[in-house]
PDB file of N, CA and C in Angstrom:
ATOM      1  N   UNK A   1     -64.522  38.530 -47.612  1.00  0.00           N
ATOM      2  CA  UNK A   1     -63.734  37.338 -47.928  1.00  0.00           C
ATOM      3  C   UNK A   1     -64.654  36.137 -47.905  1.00  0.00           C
ATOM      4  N   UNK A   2     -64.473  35.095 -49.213  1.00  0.00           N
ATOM      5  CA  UNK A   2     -65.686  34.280 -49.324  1.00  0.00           C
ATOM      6  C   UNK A   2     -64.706  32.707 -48.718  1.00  0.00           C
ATOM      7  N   UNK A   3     -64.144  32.773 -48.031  1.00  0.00           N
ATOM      8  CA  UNK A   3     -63.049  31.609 -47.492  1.00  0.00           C
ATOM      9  C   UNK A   3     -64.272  30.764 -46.435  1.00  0.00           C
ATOM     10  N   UNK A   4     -64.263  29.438 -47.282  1.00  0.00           N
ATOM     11  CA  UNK A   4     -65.009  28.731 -46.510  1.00  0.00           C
ATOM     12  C   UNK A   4     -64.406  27.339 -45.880  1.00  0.00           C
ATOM     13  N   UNK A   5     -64.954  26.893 -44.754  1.00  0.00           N
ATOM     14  CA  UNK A   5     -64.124  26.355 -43.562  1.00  0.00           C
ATOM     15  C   UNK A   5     -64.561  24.854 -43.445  1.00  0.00           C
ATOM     16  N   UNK A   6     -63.450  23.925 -43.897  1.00  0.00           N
ATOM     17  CA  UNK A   6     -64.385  22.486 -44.376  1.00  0.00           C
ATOM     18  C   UNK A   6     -64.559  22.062 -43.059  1.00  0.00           C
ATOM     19  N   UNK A   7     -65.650  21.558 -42.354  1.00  0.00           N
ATOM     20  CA  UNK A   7     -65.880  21.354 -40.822  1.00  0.00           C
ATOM     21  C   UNK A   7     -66.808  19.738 -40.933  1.00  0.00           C
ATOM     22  N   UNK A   8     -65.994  18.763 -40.805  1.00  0.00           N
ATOM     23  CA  UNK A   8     -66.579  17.936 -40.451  1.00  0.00           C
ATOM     24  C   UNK A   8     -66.469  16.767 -39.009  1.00  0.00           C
ATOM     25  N   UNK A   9     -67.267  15.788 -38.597  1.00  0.00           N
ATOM     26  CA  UNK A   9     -66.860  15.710 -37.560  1.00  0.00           C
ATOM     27  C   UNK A   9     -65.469  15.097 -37.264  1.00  0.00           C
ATOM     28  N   UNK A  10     -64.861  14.309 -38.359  1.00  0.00           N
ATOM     29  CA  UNK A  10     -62.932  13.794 -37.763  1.00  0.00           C
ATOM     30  C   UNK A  10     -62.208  14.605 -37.964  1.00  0.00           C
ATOM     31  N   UNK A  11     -62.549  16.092 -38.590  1.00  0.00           N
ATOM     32  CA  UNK A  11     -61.894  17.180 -38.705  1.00  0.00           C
ATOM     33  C   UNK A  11     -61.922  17.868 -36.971  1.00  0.00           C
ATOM     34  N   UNK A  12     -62.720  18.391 -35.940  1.00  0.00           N
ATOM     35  CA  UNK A  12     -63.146  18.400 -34.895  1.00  0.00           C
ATOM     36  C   UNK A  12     -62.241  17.571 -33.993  1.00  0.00           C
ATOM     37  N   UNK A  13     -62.291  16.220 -34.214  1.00  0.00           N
ATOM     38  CA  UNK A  13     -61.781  15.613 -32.869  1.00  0.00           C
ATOM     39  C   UNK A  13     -60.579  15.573 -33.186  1.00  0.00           C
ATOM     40  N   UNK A  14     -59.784  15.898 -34.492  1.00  0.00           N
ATOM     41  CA  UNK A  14     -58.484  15.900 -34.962  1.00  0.00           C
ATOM     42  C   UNK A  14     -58.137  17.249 -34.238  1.00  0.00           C
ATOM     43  N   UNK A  15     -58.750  17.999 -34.248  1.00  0.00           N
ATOM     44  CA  UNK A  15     -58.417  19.317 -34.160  1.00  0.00           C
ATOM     45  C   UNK A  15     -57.659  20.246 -35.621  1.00  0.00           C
ATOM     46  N   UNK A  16     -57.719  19.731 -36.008  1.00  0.00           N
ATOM     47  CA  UNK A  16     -57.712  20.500 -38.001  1.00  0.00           C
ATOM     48  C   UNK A  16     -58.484  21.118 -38.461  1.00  0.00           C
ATOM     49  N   UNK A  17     -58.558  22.445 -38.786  1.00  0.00           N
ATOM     50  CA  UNK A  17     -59.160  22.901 -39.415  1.00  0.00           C
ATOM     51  C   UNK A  17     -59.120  23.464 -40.650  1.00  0.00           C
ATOM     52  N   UNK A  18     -59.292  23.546 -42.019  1.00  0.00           N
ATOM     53  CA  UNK A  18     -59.099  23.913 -43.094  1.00  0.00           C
ATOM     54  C   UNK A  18     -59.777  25.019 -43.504  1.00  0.00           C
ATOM     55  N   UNK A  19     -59.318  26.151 -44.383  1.00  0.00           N
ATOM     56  CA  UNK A  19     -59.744  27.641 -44.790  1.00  0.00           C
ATOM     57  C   UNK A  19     -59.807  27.051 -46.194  1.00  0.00           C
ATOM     58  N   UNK A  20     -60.544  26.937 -47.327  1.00  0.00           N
ATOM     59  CA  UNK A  20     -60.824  27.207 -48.739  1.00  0.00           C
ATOM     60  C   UNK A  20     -61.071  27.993 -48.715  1.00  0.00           C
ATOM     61  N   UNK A  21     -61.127  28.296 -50.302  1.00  0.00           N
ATOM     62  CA  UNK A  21     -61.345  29.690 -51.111  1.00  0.00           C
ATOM     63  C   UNK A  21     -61.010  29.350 -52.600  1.00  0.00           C
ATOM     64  N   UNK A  22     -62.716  29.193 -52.916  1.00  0.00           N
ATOM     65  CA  UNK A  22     -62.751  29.148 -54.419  1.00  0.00           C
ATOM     66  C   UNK A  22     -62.435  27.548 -54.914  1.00  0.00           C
ATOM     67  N   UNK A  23     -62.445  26.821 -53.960  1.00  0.00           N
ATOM     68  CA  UNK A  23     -62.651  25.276 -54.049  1.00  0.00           C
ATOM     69  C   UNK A  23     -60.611  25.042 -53.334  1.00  0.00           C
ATOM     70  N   UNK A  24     -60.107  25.717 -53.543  1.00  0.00           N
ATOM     71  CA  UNK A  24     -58.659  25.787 -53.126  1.00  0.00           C
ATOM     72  C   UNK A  24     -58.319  25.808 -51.467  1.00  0.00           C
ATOM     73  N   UNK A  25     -57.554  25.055 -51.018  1.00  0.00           N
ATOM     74  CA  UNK A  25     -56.706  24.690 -49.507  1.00  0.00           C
ATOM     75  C   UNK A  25     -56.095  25.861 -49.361  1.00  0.00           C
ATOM     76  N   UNK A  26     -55.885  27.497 -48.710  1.00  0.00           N
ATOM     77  CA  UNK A  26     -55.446  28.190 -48.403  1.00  0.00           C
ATOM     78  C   UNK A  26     -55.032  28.622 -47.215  1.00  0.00           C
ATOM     79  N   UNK A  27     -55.486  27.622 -46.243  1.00  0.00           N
ATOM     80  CA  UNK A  27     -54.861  27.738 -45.065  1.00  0.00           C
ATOM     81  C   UNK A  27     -55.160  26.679 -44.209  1.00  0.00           C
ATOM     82  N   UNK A  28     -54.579  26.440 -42.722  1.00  0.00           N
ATOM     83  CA  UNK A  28     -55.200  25.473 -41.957  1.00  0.00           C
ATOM     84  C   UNK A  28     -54.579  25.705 -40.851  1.00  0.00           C
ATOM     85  N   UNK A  29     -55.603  25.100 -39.410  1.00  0.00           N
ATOM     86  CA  UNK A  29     -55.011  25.801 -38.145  1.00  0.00           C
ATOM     87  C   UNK A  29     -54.910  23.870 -37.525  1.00  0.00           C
ATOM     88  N   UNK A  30     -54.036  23.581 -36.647  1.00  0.00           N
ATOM     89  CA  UNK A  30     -54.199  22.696 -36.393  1.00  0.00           C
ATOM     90  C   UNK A  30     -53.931  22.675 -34.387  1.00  0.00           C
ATOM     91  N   UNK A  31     -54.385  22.112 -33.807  1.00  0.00           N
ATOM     92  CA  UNK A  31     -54.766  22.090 -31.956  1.00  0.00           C
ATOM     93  C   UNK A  31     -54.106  20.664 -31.847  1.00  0.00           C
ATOM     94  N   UNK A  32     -53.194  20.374 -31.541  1.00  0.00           N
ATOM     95  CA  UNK A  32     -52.450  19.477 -30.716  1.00  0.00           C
ATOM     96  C   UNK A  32     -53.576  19.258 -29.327  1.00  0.00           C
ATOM     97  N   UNK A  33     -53.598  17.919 -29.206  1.00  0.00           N
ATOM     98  CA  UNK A  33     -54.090  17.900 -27.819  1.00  0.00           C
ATOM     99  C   UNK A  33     -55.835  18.498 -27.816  1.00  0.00           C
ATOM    100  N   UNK A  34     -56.115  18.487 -28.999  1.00  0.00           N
ATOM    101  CA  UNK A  34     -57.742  19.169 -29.266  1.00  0.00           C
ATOM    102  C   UNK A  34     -58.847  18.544 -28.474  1.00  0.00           C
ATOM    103  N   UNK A  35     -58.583  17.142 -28.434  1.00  0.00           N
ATOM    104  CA  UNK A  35     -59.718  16.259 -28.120  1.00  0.00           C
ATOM    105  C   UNK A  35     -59.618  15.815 -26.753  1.00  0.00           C
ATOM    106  N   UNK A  36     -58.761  16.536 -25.695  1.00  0.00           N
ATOM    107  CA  UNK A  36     -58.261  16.710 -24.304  1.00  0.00           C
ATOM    108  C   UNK A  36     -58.822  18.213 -24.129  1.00  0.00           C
ATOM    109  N   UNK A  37     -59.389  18.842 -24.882  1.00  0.00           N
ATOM    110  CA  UNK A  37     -60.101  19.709 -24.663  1.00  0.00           C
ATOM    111  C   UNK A  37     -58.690  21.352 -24.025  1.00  0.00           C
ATOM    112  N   UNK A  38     -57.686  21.105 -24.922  1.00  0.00           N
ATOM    113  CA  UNK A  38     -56.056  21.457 -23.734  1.00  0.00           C
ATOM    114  C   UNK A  38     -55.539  22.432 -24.885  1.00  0.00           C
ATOM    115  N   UNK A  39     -55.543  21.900 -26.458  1.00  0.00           N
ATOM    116  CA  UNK A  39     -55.200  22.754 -27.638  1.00  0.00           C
ATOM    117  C   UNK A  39     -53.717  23.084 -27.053  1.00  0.00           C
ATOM    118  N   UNK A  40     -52.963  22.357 -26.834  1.00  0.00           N
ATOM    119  CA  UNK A  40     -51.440  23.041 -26.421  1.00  0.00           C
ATOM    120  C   UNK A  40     -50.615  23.242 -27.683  1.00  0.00           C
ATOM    121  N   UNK A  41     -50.605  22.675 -28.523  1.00  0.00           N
ATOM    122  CA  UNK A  41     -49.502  23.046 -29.751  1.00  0.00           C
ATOM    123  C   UNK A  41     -50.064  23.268 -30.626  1.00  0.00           C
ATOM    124  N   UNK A  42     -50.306  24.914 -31.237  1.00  0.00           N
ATOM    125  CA  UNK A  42     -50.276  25.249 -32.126  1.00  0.00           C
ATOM    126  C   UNK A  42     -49.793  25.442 -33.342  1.00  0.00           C
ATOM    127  N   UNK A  43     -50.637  25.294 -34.542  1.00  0.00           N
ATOM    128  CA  UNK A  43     -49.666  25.654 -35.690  1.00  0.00           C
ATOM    129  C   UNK A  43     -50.664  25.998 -36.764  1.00  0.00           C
ATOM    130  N   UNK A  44     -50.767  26.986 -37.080  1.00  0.00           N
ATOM    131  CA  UNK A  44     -51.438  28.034 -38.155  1.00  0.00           C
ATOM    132  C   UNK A  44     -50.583  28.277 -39.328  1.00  0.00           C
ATOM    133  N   UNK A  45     -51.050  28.172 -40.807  1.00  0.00           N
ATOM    134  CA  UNK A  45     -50.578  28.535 -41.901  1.00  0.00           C
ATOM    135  C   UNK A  45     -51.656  29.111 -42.574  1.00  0.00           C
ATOM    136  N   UNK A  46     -51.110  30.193 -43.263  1.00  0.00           N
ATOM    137  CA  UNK A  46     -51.796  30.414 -44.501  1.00  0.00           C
ATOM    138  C   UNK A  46     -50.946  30.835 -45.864  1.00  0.00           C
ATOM    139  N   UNK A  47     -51.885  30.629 -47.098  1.00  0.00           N
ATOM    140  CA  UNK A  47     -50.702  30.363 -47.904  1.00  0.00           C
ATOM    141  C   UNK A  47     -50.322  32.553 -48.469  1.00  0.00           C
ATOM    142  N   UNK A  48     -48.630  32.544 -49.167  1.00  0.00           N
ATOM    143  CA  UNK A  48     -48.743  33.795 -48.924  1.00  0.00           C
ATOM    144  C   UNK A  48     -49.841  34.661 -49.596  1.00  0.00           C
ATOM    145  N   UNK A  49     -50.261  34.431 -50.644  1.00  0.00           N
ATOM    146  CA  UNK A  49     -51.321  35.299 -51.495  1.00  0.00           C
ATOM    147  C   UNK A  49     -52.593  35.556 -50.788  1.00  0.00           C
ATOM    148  N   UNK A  50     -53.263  34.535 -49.562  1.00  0.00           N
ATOM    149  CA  UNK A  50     -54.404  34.795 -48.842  1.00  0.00           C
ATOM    150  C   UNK A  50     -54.211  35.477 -48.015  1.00  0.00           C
ATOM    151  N   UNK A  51     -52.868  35.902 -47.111  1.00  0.00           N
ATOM    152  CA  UNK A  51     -52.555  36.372 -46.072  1.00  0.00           C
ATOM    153  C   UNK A  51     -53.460  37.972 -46.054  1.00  0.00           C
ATOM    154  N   UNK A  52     -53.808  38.519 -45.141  1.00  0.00           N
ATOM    155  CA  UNK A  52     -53.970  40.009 -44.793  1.00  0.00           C
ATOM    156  C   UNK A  52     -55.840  40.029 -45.026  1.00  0.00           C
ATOM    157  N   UNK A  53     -56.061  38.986 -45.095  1.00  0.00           N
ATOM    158  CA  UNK A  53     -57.757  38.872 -45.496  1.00  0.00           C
ATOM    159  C   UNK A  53     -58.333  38.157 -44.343  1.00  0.00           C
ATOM    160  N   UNK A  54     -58.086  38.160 -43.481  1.00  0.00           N
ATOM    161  CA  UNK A  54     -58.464  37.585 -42.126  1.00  0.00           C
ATOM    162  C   UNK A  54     -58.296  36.192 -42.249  1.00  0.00           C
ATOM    163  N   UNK A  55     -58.071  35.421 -43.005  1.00  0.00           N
ATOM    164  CA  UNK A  55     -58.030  34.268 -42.666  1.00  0.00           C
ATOM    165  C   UNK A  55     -57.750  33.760 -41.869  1.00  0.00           C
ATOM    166  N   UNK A  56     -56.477  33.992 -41.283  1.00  0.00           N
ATOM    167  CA  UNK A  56     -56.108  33.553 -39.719  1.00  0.00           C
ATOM    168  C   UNK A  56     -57.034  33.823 -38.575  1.00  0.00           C
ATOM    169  N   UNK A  57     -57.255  34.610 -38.711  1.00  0.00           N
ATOM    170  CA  UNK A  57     -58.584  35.361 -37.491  1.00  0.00           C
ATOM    171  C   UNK A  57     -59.769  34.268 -37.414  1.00  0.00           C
ATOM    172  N   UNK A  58     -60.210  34.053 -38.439  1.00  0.00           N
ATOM    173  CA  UNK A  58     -60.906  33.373 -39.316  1.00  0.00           C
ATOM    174  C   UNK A  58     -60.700  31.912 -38.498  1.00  0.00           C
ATOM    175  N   UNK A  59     -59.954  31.256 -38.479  1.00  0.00           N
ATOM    176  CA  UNK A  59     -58.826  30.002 -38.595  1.00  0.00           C
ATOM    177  C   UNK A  59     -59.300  29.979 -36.743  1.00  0.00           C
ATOM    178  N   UNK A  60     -58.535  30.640 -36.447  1.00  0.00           N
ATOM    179  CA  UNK A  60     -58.391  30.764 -34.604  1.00  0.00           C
ATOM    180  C   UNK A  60     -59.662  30.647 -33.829  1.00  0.00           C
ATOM    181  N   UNK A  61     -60.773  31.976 -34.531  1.00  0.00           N
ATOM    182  CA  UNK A  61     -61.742  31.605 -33.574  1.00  0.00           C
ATOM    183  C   UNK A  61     -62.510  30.231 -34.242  1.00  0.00           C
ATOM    184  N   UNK A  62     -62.639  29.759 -35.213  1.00  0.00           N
ATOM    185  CA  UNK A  62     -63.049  28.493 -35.377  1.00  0.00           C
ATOM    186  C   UNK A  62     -62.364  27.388 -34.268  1.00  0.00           C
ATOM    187  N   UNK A  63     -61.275  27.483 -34.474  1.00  0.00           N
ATOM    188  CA  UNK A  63     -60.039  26.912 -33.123  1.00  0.00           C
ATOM    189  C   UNK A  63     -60.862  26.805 -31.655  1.00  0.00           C
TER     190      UNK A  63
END
């Protein structure tokens, strides 16, 4: 899977993270509370056609 992970630094202290693929937004994990170092509210999407390709896996341990 060629899903690449836009990582910059207000992406980080936001706690957002974004999955592309093929220049396309296909998923995103987002950490409530990220920059407290605490990540308490989660919320992970991916869209349905990317699903089953690790993306989420993908998504989390970036998390």
């Amino acid at each position: 899977m060629g899903a690449a992970f836009q990582e910059n630094e207000a992406n980080f202290h936001d706690g957002l993270f974004v999955a592309r693929y093929n220049g396309l937004t296909v998923g995103f994990l987002y950490l409530n509370n990220y920059k407290r170092g605490r990540g308490a509210g989660t919320t992970i999407f991916v869209s349905k056609e990317y699903r089953r390709k690790g993306i989420g896996t993908k998504l989390i341990k970036k998390g």
